[in-house]
Each structure stands twice: as structure tokens, then as C-alpha cells.
PDB file of N, CA and C in Angstrom:
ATOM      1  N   UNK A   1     -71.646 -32.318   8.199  1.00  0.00           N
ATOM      2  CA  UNK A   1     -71.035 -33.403   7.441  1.00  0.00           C
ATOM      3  C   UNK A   1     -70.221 -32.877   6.268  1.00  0.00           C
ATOM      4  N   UNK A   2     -70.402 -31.898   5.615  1.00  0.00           N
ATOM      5  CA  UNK A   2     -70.151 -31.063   4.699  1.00  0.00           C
ATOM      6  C   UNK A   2     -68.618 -30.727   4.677  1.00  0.00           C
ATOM      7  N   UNK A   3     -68.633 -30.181   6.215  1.00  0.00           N
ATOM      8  CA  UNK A   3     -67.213 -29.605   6.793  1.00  0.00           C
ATOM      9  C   UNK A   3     -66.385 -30.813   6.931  1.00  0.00           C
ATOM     10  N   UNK A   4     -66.537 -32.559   7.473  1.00  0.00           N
ATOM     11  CA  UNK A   4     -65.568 -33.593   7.460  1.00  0.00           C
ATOM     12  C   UNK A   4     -65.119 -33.809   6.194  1.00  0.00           C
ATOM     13  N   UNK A   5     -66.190 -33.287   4.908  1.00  0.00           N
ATOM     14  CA  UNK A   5     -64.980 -34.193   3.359  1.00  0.00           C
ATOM     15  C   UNK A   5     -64.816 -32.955   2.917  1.00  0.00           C
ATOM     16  N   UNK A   6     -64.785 -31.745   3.734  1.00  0.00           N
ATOM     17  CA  UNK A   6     -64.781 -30.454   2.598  1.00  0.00           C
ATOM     18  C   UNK A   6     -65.556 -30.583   1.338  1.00  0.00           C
ATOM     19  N   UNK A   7     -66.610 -30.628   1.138  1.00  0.00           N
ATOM     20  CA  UNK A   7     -67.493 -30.185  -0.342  1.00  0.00           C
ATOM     21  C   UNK A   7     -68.455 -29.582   0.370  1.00  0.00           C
ATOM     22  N   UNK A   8     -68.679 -29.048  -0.554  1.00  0.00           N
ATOM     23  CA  UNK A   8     -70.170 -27.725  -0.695  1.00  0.00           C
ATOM     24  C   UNK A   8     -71.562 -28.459  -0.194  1.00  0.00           C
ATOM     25  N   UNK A   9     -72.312 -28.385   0.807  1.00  0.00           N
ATOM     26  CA  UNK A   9     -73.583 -28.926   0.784  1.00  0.00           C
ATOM     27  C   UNK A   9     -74.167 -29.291  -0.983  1.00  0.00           C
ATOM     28  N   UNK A  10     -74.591 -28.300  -1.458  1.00  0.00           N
ATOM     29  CA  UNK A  10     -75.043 -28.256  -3.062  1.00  0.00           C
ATOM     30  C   UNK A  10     -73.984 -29.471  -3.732  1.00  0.00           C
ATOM     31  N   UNK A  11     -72.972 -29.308  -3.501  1.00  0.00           N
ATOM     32  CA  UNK A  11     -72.149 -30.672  -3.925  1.00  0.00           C
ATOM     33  C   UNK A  11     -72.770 -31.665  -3.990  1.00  0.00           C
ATOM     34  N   UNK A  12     -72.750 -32.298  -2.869  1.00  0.00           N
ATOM     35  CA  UNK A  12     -73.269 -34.153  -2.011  1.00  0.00           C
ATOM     36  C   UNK A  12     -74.572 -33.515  -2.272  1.00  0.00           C
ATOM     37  N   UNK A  13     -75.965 -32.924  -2.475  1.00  0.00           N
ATOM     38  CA  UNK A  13     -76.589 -32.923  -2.848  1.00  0.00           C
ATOM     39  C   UNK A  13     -77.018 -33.621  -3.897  1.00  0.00           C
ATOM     40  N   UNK A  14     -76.254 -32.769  -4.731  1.00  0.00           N
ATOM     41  CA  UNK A  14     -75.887 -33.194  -6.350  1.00  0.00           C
ATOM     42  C   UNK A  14     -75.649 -34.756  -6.702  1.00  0.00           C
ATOM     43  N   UNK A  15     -74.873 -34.834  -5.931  1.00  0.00           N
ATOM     44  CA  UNK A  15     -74.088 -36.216  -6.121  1.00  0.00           C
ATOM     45  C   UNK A  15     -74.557 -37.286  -5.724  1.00  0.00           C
ATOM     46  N   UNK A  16     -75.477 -37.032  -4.618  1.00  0.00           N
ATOM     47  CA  UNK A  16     -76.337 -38.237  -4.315  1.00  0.00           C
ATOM     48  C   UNK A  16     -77.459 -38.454  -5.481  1.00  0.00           C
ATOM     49  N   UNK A  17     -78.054 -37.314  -6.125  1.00  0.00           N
ATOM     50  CA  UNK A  17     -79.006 -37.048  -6.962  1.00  0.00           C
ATOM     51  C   UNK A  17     -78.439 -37.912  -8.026  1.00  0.00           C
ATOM     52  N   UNK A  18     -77.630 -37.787  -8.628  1.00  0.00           N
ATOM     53  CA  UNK A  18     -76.792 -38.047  -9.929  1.00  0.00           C
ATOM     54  C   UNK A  18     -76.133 -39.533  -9.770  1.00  0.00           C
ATOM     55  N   UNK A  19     -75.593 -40.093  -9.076  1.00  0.00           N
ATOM     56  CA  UNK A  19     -75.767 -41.200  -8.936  1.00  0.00           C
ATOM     57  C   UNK A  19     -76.310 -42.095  -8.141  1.00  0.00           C
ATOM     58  N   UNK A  20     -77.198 -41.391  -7.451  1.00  0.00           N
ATOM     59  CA  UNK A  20     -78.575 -42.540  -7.352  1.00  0.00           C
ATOM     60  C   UNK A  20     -79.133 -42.873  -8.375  1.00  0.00           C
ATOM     61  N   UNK A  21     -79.283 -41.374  -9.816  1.00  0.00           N
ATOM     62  CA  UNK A  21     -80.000 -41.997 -10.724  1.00  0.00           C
ATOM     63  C   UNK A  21     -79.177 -42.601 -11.762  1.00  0.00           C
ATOM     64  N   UNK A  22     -77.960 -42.698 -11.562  1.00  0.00           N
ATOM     65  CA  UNK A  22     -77.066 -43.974 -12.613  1.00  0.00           C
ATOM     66  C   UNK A  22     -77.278 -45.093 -11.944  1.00  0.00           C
ATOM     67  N   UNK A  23     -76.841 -45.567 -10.523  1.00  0.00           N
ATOM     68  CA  UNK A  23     -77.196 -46.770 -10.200  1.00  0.00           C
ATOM     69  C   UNK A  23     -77.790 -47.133  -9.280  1.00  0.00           C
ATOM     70  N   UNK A  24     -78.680 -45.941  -8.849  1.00  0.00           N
ATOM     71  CA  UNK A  24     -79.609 -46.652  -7.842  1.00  0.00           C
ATOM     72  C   UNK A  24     -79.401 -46.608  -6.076  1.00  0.00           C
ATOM     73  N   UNK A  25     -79.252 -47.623  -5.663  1.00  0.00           N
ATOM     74  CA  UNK A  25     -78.995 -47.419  -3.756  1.00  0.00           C
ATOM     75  C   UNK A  25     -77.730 -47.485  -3.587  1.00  0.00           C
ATOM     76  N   UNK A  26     -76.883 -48.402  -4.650  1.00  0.00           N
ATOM     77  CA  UNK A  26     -75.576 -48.195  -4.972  1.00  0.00           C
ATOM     78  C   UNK A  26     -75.043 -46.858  -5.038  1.00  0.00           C
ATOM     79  N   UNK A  27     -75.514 -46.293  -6.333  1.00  0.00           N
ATOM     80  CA  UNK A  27     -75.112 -44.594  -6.212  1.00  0.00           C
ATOM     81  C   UNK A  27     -75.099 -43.743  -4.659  1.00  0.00           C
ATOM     82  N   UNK A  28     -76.328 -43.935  -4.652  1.00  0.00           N
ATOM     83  CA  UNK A  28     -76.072 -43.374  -3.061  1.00  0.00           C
ATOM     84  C   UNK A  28     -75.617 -43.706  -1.931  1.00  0.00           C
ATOM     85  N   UNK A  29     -74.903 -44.519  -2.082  1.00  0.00           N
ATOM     86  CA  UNK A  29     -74.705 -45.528  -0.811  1.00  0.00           C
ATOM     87  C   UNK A  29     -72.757 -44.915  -1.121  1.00  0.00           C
ATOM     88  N   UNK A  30     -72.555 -44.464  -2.394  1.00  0.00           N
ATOM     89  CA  UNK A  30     -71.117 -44.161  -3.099  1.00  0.00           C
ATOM     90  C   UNK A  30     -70.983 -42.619  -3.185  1.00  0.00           C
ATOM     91  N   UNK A  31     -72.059 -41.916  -2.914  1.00  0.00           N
ATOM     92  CA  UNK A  31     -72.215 -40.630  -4.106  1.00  0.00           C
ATOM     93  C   UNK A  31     -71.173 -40.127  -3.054  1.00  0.00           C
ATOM     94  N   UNK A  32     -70.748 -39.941  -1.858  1.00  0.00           N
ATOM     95  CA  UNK A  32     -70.191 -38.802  -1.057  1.00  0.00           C
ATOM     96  C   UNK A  32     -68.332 -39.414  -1.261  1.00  0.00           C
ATOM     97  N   UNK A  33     -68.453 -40.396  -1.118  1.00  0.00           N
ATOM     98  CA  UNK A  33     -66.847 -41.110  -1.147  1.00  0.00           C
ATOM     99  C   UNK A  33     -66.668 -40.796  -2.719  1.00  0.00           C
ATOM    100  N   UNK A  34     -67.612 -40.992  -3.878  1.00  0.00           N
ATOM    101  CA  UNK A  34     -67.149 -40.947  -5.327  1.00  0.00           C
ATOM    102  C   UNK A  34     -66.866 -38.997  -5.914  1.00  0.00           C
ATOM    103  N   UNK A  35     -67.762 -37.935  -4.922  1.00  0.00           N
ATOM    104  CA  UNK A  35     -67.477 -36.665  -5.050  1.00  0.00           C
ATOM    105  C   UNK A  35     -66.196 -36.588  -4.423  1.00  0.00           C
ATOM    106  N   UNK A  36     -65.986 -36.871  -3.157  1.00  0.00           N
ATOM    107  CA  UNK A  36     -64.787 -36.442  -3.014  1.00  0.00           C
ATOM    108  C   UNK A  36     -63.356 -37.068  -3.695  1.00  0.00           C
ATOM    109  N   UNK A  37     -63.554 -38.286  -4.457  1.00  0.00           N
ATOM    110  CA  UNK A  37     -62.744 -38.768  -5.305  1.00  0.00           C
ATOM    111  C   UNK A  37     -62.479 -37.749  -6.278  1.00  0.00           C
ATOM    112  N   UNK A  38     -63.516 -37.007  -6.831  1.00  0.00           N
ATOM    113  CA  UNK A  38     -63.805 -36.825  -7.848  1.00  0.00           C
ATOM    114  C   UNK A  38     -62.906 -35.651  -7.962  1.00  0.00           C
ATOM    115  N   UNK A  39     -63.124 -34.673  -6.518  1.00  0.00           N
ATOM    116  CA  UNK A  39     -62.360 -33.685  -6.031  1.00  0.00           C
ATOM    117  C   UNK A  39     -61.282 -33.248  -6.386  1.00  0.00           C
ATOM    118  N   UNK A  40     -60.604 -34.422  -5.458  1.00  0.00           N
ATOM    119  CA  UNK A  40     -59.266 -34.963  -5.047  1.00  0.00           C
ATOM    120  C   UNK A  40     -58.723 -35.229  -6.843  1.00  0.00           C
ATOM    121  N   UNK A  41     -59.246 -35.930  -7.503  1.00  0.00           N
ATOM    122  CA  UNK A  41     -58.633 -35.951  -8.960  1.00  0.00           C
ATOM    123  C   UNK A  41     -58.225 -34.505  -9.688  1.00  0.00           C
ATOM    124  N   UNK A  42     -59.588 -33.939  -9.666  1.00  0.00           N
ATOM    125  CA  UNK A  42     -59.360 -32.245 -10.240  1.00  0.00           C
ATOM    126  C   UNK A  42     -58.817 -31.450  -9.534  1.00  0.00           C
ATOM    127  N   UNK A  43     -58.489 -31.369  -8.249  1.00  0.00           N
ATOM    128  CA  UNK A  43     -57.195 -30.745  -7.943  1.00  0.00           C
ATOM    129  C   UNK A  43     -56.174 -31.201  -7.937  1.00  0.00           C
ATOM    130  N   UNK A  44     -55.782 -32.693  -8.312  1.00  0.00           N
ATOM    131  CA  UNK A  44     -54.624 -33.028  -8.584  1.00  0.00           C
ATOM    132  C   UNK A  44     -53.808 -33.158 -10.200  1.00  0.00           C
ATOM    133  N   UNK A  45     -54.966 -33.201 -10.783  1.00  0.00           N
ATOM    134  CA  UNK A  45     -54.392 -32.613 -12.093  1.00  0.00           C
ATOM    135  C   UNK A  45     -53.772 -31.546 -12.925  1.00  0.00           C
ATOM    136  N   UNK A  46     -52.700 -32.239 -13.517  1.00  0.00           N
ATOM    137  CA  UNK A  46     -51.844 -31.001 -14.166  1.00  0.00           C
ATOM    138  C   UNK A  46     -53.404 -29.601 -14.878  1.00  0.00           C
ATOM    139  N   UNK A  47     -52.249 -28.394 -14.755  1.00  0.00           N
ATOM    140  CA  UNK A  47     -53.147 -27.184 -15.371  1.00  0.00           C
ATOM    141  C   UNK A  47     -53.063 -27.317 -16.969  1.00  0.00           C
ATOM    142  N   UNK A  48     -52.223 -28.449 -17.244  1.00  0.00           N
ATOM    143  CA  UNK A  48     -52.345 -28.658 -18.733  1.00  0.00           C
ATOM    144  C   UNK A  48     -51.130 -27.920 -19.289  1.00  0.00           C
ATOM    145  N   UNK A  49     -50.005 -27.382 -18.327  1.00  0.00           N
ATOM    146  CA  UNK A  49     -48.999 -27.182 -19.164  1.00  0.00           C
ATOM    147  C   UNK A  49     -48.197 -28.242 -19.535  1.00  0.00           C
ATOM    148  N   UNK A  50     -47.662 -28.283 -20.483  1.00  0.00           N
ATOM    149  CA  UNK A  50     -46.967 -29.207 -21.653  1.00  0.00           C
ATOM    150  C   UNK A  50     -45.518 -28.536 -20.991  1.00  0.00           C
ATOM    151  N   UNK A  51     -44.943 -29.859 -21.041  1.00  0.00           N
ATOM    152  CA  UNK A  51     -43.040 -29.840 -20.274  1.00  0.00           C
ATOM    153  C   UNK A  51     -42.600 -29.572 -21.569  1.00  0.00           C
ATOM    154  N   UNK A  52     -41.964 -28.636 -21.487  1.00  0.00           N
ATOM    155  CA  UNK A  52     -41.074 -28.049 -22.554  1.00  0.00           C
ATOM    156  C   UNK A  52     -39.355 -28.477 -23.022  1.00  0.00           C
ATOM    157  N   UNK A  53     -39.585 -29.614 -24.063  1.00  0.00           N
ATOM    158  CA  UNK A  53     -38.365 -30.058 -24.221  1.00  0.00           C
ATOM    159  C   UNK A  53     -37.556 -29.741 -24.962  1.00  0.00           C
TER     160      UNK A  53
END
């Protein structure tokens, strides 16, 4: 399952852990769709260089 969203086993581990315990069956019912959101954000974010005007 690991290999269909690309994350780390230890990842979705994590993530089920961590928000099951923010919200419960909710969290886990979210934790694998909200890691790979989470992913997908931090590799899409700038490296923080500033456009030079």
C-alpha cells in the first residue's frame, strides 16, 4: 500500500497515530489521503528563494 501513495511505511504509520489522536476515527479514516497532501504541499513549495527585483 505504501508503494500506491509513495510514503514510507513509518510515514502512514505515523499519521494514522497522530491523527487518530487529534480526531479520533475521523483522523484515521483521513490520516493516509491528509499525509500524502501533506507531501504533495512540501514538495511543492518554493525553497524560499526571494525573486529578485
Amino acid at each position: 500500500f505504501s508503494e500506491a501513495v509513495n510514503l514510507h511505511p513509518l510515514v502512514i504509520i505515523l499519521s494514522v497515530v497522530i491523527f487518530g489522536g487529534l480526531w479520533g476515527f475521523w483522523g484515521v479514516f483521513f490520516a493516509i489521503p491528509l499525509a500524502t497532501l501533506i507531501k504533495a504541499v512540501i514538495h511543492a513549495w518554493p525553497d524560499g528563494q526571494i525573486a529578485q527585483e
